[in-house]
C-alpha atoms as a PDB file:
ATOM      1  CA  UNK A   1       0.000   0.000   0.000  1.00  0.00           C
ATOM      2  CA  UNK A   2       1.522   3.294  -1.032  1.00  0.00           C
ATOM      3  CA  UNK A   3       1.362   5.730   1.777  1.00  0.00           C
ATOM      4  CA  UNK A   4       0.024   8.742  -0.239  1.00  0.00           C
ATOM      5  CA  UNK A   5      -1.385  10.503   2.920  1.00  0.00           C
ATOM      6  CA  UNK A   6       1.946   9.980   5.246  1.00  0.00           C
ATOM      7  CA  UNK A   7       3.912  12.041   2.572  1.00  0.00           C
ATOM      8  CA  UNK A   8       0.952  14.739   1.514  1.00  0.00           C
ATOM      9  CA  UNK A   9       3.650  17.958   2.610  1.00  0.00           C
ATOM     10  CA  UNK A  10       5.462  16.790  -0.330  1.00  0.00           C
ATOM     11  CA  UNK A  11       2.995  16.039  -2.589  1.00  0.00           C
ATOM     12  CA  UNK A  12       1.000  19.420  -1.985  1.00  0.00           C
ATOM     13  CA  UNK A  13       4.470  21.142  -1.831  1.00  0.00           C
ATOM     14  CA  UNK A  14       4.964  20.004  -5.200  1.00  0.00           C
ATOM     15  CA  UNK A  15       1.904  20.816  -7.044  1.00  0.00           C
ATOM     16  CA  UNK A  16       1.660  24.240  -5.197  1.00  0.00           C
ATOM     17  CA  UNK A  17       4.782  24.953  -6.622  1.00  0.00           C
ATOM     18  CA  UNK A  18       3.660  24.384 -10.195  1.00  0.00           C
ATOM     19  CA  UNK A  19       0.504  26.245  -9.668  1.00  0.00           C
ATOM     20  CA  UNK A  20       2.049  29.142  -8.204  1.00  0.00           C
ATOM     21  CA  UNK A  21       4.412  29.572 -11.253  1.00  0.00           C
ATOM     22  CA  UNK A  22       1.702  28.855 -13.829  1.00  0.00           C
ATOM     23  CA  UNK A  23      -0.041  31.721 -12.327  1.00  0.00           C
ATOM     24  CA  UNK A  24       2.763  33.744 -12.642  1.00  0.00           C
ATOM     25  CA  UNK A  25       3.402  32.695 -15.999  1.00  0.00           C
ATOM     26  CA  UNK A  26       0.195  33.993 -16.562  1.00  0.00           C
ATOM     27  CA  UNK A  27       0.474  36.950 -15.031  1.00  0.00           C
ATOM     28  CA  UNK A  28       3.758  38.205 -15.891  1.00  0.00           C
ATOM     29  CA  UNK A  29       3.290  36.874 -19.924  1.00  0.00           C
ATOM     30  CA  UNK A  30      -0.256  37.236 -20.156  1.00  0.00           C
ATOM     31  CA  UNK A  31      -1.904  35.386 -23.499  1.00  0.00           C
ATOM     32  CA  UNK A  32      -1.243  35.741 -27.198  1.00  0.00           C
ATOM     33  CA  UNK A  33      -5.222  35.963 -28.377  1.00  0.00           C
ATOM     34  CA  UNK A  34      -6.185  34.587 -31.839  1.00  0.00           C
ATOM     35  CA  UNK A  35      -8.495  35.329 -33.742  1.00  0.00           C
ATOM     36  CA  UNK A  36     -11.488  34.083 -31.877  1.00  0.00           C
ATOM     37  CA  UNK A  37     -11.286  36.755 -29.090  1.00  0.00           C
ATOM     38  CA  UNK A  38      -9.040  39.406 -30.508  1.00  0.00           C
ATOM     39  CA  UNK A  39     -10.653  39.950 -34.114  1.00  0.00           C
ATOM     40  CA  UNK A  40      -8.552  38.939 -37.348  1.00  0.00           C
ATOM     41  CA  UNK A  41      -9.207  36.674 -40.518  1.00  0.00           C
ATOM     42  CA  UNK A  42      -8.098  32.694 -41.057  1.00  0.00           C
ATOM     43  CA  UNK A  43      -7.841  31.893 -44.505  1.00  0.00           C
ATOM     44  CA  UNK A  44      -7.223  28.172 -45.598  1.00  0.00           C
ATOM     45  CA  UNK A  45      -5.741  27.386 -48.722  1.00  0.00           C
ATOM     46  CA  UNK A  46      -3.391  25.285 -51.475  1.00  0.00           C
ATOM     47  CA  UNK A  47      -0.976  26.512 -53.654  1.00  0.00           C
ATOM     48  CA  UNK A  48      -0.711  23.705 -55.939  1.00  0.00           C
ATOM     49  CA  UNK A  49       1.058  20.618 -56.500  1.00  0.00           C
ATOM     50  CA  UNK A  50       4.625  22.572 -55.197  1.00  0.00           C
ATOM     51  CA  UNK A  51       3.577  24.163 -52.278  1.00  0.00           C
ATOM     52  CA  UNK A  52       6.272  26.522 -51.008  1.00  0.00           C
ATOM     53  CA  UNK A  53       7.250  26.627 -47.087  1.00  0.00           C
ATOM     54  CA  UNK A  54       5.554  28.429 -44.894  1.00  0.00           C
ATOM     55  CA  UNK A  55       8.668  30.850 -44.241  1.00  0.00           C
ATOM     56  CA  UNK A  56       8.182  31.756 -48.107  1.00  0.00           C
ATOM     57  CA  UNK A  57       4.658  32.682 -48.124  1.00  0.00           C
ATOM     58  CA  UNK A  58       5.181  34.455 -45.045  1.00  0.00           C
ATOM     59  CA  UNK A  59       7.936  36.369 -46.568  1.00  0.00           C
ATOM     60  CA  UNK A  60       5.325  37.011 -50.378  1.00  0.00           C
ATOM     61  CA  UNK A  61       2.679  38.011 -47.969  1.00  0.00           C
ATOM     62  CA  UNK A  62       4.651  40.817 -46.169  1.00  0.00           C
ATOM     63  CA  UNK A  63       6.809  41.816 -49.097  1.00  0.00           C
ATOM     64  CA  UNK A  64       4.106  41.830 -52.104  1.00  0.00           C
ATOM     65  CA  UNK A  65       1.162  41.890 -50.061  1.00  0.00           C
ATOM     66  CA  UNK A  66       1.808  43.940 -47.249  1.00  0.00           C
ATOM     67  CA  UNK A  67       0.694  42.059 -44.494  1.00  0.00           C
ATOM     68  CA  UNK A  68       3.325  42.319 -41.459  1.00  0.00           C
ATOM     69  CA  UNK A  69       1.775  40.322 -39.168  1.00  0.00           C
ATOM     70  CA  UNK A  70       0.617  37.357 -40.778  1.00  0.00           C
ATOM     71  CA  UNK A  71       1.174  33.911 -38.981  1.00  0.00           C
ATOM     72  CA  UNK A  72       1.554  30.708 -41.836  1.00  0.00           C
ATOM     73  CA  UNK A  73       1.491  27.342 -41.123  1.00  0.00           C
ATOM     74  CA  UNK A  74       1.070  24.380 -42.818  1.00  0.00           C
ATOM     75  CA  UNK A  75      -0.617  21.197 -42.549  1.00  0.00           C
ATOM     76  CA  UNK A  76       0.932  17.864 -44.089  1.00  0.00           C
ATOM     77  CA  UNK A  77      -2.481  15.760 -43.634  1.00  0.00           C
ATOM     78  CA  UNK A  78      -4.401  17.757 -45.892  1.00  0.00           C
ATOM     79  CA  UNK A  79      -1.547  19.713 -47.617  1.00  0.00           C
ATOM     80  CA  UNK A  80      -2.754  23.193 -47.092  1.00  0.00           C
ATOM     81  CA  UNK A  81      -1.953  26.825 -45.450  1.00  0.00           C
ATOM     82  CA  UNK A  82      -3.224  28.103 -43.108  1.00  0.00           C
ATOM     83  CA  UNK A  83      -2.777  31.930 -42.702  1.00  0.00           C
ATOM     84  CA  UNK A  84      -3.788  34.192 -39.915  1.00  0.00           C
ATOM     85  CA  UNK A  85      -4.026  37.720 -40.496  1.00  0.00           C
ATOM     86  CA  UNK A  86      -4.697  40.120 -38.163  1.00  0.00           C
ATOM     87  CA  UNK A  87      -7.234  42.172 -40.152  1.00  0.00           C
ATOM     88  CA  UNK A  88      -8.973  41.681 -43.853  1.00  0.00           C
ATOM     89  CA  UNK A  89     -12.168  42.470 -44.974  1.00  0.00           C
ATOM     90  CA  UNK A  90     -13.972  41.278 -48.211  1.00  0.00           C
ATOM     91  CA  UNK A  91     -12.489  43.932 -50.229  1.00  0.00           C
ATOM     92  CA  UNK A  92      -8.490  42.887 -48.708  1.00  0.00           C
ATOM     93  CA  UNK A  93      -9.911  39.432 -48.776  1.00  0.00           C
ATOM     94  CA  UNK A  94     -10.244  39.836 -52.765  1.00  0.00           C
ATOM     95  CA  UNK A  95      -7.252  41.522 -53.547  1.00  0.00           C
ATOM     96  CA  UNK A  96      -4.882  38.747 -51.913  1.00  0.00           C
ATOM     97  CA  UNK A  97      -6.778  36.083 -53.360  1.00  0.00           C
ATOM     98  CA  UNK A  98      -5.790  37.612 -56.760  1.00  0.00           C
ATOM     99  CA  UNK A  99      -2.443  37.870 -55.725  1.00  0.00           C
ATOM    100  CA  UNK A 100      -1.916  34.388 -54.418  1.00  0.00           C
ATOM    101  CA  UNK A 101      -3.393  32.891 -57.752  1.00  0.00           C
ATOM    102  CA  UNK A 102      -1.320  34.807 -59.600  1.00  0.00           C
ATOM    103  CA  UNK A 103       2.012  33.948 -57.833  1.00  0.00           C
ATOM    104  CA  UNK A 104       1.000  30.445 -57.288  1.00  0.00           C
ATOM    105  CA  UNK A 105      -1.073  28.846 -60.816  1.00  0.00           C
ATOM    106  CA  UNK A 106      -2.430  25.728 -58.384  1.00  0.00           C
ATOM    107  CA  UNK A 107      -4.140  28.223 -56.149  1.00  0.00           C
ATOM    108  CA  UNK A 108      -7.162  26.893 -54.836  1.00  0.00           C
ATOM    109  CA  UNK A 109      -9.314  28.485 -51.358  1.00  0.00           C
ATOM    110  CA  UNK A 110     -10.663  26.229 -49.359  1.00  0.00           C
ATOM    111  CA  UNK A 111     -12.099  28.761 -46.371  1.00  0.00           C
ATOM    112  CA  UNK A 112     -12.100  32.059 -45.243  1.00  0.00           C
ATOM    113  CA  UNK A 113     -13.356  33.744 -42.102  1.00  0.00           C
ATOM    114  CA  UNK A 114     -12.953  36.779 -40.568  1.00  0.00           C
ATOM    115  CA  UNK A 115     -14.154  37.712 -36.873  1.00  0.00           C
ATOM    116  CA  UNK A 116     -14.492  41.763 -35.780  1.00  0.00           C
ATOM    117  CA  UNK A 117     -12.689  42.820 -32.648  1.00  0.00           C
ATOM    118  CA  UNK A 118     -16.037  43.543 -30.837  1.00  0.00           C
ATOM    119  CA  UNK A 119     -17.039  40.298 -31.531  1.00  0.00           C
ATOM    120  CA  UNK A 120     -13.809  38.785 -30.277  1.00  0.00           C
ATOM    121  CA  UNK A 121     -14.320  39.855 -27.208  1.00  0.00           C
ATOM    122  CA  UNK A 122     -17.576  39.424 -26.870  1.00  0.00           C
ATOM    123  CA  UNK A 123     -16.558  35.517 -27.070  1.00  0.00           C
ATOM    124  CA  UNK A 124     -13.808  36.291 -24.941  1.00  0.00           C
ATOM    125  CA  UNK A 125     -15.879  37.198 -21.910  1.00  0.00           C
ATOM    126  CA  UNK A 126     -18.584  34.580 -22.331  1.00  0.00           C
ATOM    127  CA  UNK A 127     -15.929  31.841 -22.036  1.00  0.00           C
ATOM    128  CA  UNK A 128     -14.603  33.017 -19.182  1.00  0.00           C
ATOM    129  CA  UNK A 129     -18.066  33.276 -17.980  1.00  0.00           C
ATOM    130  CA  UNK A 130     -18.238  29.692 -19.384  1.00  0.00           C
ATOM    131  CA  UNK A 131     -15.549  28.445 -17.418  1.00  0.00           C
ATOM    132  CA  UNK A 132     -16.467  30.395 -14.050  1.00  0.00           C
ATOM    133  CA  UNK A 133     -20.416  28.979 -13.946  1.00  0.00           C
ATOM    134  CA  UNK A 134     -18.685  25.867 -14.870  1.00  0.00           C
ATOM    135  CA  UNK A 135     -16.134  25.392 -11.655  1.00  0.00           C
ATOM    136  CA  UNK A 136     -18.825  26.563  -9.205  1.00  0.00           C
ATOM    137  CA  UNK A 137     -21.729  24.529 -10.884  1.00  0.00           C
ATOM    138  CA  UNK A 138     -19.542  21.835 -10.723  1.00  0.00           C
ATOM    139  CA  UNK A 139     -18.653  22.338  -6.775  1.00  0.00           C
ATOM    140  CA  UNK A 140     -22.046  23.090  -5.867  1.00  0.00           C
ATOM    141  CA  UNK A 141     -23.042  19.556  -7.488  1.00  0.00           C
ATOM    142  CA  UNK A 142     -20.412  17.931  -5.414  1.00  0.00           C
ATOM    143  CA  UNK A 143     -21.641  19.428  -2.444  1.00  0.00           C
ATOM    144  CA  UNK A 144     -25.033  18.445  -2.685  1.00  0.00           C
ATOM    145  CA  UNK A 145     -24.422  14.610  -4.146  1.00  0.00           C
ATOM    146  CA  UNK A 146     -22.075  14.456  -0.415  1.00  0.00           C
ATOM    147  CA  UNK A 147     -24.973  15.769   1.796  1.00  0.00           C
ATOM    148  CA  UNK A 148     -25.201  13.004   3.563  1.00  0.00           C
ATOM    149  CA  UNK A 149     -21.717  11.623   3.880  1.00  0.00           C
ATOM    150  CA  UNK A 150     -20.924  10.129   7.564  1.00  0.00           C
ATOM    151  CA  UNK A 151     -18.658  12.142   9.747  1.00  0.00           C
ATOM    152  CA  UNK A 152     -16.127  13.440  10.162  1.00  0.00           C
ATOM    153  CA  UNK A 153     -15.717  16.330   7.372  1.00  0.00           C
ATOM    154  CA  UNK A 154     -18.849  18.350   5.930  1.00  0.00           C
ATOM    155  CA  UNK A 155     -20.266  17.812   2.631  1.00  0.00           C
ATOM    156  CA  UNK A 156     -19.309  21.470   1.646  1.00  0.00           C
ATOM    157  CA  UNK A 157     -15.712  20.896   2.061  1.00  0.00           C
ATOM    158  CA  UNK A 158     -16.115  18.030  -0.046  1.00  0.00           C
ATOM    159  CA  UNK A 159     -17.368  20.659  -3.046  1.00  0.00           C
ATOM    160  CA  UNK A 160     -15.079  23.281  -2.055  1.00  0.00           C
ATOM    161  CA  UNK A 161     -11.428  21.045  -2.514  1.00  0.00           C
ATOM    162  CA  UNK A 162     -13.183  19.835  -5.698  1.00  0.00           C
ATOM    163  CA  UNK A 163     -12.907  23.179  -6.912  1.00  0.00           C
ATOM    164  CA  UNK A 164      -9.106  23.850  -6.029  1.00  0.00           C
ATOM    165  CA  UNK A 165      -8.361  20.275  -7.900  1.00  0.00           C
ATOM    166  CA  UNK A 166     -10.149  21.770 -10.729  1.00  0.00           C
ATOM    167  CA  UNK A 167      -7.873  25.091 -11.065  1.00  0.00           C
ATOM    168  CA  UNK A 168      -5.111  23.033 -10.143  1.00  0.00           C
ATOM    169  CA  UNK A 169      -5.892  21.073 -13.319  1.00  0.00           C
ATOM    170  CA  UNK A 170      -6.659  24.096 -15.406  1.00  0.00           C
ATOM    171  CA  UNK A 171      -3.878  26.637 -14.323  1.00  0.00           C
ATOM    172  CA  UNK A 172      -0.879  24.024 -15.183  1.00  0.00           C
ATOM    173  CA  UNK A 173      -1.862  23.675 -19.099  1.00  0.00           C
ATOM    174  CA  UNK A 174      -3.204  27.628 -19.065  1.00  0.00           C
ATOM    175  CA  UNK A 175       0.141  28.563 -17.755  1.00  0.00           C
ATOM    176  CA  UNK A 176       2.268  26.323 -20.118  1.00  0.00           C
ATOM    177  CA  UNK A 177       0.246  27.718 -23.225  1.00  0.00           C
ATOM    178  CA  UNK A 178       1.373  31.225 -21.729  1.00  0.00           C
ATOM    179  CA  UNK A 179       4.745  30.770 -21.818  1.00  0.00           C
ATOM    180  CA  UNK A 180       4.362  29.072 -25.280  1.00  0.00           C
ATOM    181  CA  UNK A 181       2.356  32.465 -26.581  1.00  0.00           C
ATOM    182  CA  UNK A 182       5.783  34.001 -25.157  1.00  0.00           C
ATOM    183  CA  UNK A 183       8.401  32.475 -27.089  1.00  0.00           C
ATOM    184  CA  UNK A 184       6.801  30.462 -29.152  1.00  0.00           C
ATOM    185  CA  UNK A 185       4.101  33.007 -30.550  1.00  0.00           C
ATOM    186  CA  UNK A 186       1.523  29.759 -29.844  1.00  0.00           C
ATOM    187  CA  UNK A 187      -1.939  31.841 -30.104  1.00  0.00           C
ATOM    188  CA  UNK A 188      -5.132  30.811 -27.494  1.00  0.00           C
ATOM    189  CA  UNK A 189      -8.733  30.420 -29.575  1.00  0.00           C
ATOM    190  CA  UNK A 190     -11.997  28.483 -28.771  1.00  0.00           C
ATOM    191  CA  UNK A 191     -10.404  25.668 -29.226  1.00  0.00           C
ATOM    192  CA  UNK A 192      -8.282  26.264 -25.798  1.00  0.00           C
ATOM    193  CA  UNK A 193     -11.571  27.006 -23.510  1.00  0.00           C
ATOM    194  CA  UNK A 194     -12.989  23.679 -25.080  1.00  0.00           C
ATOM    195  CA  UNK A 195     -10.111  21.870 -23.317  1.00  0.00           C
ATOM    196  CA  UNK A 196     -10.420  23.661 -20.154  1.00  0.00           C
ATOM    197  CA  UNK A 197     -13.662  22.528 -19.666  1.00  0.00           C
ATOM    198  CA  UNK A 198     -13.115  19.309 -21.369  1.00  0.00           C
ATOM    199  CA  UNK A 199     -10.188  18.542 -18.815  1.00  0.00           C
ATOM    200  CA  UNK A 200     -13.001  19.824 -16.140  1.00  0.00           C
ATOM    201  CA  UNK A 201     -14.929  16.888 -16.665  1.00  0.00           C
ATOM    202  CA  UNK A 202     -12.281  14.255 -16.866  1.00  0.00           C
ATOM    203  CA  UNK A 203     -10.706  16.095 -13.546  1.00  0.00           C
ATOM    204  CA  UNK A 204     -13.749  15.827 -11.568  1.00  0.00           C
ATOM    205  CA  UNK A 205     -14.743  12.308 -12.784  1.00  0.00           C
ATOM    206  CA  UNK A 206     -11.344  11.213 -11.105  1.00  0.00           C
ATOM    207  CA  UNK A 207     -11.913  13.168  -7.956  1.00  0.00           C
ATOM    208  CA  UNK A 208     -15.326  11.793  -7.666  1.00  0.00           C
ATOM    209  CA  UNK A 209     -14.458   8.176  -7.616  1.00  0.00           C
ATOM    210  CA  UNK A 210     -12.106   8.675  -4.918  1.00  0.00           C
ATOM    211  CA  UNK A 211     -13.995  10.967  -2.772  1.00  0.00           C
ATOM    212  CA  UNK A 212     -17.107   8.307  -3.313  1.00  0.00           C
ATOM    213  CA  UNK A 213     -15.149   5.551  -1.921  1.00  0.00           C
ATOM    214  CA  UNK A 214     -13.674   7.535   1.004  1.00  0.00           C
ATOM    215  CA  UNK A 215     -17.921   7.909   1.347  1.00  0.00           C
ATOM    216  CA  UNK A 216     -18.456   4.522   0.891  1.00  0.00           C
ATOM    217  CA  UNK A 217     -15.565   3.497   3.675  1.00  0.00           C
ATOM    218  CA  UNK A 218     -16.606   6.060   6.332  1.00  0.00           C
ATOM    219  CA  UNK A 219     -20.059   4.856   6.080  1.00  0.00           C
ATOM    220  CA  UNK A 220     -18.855   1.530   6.563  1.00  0.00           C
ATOM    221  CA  UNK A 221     -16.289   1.890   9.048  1.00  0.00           C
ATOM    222  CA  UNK A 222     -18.309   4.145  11.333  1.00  0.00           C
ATOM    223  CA  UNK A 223     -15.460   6.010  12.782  1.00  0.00           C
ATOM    224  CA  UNK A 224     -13.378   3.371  13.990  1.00  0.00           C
ATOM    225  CA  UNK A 225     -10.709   4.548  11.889  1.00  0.00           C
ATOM    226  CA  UNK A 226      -8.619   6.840  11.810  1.00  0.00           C
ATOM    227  CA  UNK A 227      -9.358   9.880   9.273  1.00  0.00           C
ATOM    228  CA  UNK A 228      -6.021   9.764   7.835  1.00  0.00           C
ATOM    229  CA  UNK A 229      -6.023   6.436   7.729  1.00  0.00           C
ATOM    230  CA  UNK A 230      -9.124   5.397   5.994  1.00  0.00           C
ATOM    231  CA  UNK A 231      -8.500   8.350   3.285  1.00  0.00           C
ATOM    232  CA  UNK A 232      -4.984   6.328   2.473  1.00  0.00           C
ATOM    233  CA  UNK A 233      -6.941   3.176   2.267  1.00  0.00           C
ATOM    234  CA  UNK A 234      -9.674   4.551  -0.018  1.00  0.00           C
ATOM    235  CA  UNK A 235      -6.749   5.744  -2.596  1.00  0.00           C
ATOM    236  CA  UNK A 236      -5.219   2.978  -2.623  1.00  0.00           C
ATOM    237  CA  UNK A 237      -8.693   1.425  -3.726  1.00  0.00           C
ATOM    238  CA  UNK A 238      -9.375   3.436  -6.546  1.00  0.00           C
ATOM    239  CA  UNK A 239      -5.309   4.538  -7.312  1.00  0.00           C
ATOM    240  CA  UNK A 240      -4.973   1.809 -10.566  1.00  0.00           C
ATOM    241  CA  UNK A 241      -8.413   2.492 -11.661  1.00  0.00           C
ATOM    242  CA  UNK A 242      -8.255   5.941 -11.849  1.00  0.00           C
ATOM    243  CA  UNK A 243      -4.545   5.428 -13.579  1.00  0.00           C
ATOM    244  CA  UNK A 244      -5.515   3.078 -15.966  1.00  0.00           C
ATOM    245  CA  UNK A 245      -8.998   4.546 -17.083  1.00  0.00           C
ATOM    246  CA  UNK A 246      -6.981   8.157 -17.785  1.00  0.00           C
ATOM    247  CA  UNK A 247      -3.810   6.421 -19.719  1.00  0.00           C
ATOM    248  CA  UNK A 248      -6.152   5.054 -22.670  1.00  0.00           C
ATOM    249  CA  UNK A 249      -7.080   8.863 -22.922  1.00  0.00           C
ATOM    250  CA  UNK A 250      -3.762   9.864 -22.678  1.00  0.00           C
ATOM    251  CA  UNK A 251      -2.575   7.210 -25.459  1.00  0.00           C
ATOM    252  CA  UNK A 252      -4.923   8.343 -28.019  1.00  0.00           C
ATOM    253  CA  UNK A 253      -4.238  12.199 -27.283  1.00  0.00           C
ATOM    254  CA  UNK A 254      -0.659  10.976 -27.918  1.00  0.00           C
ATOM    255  CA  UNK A 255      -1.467   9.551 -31.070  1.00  0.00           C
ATOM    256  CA  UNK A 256      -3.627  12.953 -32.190  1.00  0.00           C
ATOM    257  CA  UNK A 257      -0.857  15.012 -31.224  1.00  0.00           C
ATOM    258  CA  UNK A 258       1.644  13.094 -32.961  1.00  0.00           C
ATOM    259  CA  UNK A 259      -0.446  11.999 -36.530  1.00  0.00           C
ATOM    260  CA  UNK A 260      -2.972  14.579 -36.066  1.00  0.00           C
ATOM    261  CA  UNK A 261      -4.261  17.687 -37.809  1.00  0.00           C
ATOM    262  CA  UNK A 262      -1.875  21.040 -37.341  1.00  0.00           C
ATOM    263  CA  UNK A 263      -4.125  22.820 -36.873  1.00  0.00           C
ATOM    264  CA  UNK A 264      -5.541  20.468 -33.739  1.00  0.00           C
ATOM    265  CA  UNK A 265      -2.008  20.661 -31.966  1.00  0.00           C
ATOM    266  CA  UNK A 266      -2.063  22.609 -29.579  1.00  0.00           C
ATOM    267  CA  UNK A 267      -5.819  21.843 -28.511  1.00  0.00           C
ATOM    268  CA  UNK A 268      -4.227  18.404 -27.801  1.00  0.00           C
ATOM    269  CA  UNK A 269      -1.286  19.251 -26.241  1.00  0.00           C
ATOM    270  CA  UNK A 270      -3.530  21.073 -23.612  1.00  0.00           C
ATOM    271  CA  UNK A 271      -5.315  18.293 -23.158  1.00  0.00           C
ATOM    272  CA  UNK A 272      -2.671  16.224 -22.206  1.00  0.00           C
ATOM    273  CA  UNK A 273      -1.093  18.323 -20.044  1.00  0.00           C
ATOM    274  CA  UNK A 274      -4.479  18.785 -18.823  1.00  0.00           C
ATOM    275  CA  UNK A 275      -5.338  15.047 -18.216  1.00  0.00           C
ATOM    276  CA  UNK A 276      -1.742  14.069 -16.757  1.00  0.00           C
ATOM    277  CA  UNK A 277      -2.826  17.239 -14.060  1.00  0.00           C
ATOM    278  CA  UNK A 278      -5.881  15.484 -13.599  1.00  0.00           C
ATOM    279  CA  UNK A 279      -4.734  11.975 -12.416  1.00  0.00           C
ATOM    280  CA  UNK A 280      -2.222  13.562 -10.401  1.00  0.00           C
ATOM    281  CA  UNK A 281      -4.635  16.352  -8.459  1.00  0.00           C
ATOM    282  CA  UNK A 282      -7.309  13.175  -7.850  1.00  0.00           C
ATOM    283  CA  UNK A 283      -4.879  10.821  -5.928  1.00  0.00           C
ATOM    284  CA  UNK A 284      -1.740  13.163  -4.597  1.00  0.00           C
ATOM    285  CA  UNK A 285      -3.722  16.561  -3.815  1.00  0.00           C
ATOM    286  CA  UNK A 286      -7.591  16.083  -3.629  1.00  0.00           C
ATOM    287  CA  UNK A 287      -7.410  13.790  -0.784  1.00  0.00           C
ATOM    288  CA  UNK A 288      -4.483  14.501   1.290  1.00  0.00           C
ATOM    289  CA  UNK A 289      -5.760  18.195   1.036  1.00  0.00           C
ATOM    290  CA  UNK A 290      -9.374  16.349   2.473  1.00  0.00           C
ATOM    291  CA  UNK A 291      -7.181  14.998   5.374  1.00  0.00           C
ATOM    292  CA  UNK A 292      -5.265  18.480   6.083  1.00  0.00           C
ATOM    293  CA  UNK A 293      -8.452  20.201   6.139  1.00  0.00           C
ATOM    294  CA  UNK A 294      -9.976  18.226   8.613  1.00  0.00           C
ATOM    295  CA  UNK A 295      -6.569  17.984  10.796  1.00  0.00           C
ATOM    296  CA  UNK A 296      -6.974  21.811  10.771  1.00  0.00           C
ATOM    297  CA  UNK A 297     -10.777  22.237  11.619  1.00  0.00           C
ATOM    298  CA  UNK A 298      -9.913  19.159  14.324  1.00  0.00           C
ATOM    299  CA  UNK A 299      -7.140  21.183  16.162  1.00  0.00           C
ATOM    300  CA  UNK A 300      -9.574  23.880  16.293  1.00  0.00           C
ATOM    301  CA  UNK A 301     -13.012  22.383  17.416  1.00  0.00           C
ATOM    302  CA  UNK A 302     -14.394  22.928  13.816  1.00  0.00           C
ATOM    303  CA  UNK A 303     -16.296  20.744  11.850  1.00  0.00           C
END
């Protein structure tokens, strides 16, 4: 039996650290927006049967078509660009299409779509709204589905560690992507809040079947027990189910990130980072964090 609770300082010390500097990360480099929330135009396209790099149609679209700050990339699987442009309406839109099929005989669009800066952030702020509702809904519902565990720790604190798991979980890829945005010029969309809340749901899924079991052995054990003790025990229960049931996710995010679409990369990559969080936060910080909680509240008279 692997005594998870007898070394919680070090467990906890460790993820704390990570979260801390994710949130600095976040802080002190802040996001690079894409399109979705700061307003801009994707264009998809082919040029043809010899397709040029990306670095040279970066390099035509600033020197011929006077775009400065336009972001290529391209995508083996289906053997197109994609270009992101900071701003291009129908009439810009037009003009570079011209362009493009003049340079390049094989030119063919596939999409284009282009998003206003009001709108932008009009998305922006509902999916933080999105993700906010989501953690408390989510914390609330764990509260209430615990209302009538068996002593010794409240259903509300149940809810309320749930919670910290969950920005635990979130904070570690959000932070990462930051410092990607920094140096890598790696770009956050809708695509990023869908695996924030997708990771949510995975994340509390894990923390659920451990804190049911600790339920499930309270109940049965009727305080004979030690807290500390029986939290260890229930971990060790659920410990190679909760391992095993995350790694298939894990393998086939590997093989999306790896043989994937480009233009799903990084929306994977979160994801895992995500997911690994996730099975860590359910067995080495949701429950020893149960069991400091109640040490705490137990040293002074609290329930």
């Amino acid at each position: 039996m692997v005594n998870i609770i007898g070394r919680k300082n070090l467990f906890l010390g460790i993820s704390g650290a990570i979260v801390l500097g994710s949130i600095l990360c976040m802080a002190v480099f802040g996001f690079r927006q894409g399109i979705d929330f700061s307003g801009g135009a994707l264009w998809r396209f082919k040029t043809g049967s010899q397709a040029p790099s990306a670095q040279v149609l970066e390099t035509f679209f600033v020197a011929d078509l006077g775009i400065r700050d336009a972001r290529i990339t391209y995508d083996g699987a289906s053997q197109s660009f994609l270009a992101r442009l900071s701003a291009a309406g129908e009439a810009d839109h037009q003009k570079f299409r011209i362009r493009l099929a003049a340079k390049y005989p094989g030119f063919s669009e596939l999409s284009f779509q282009s998003i206003g800066p009001s709108v932008g952030a009009d998305l922006r702020n509902k999916a933080l709204i999105a993700i906010a509702l989501v953690l408390v809904g989510i914390s609330l519902y764990i509260a209430f589905a615990f209302r009538k565990v068996y002593r010794p720790v409240s259903s509300w604190k149940y809810g309320l560690i749930t919670l910290l798991t969950l920005v635990h979980d979130v904070a570690i890829p959000a932070g990462f992507l930051a410092i990607l945005g920094k140096y890598q010029g790696v770009e956050i969309d809708g695509n990023f809040i869908v695996a924030l809340l997708v990771i949510m749901g995975f994340s509390v899924h894990d923390t659920i079947v451990v804190f049911d079991r600790i339920r499930e052995n309270l109940s049965l054990d009727r305080g004979k027990t030690e807290f500390g003790a029986m939290v260890n025990h229930s971990v060790n229960q659920t410990i190679a189910r909760s391992v095993n049931t995350s790694l298939t996710l894990i393998l086939v995010l590997l093989a999306l990130y790896f043989a994937g679409p480009v233009g799903l990369h990084y929306f994977v990559l979160t994801l895992l980072l995500g997911v690994t969080a996730g099975i860590y936060s359910s067995i080495f910080v949701a429950s020893p964090l149960l069991v400091v909680w109640h040490n705490f509240s137990s040293r002074n008279g609290n329930r």
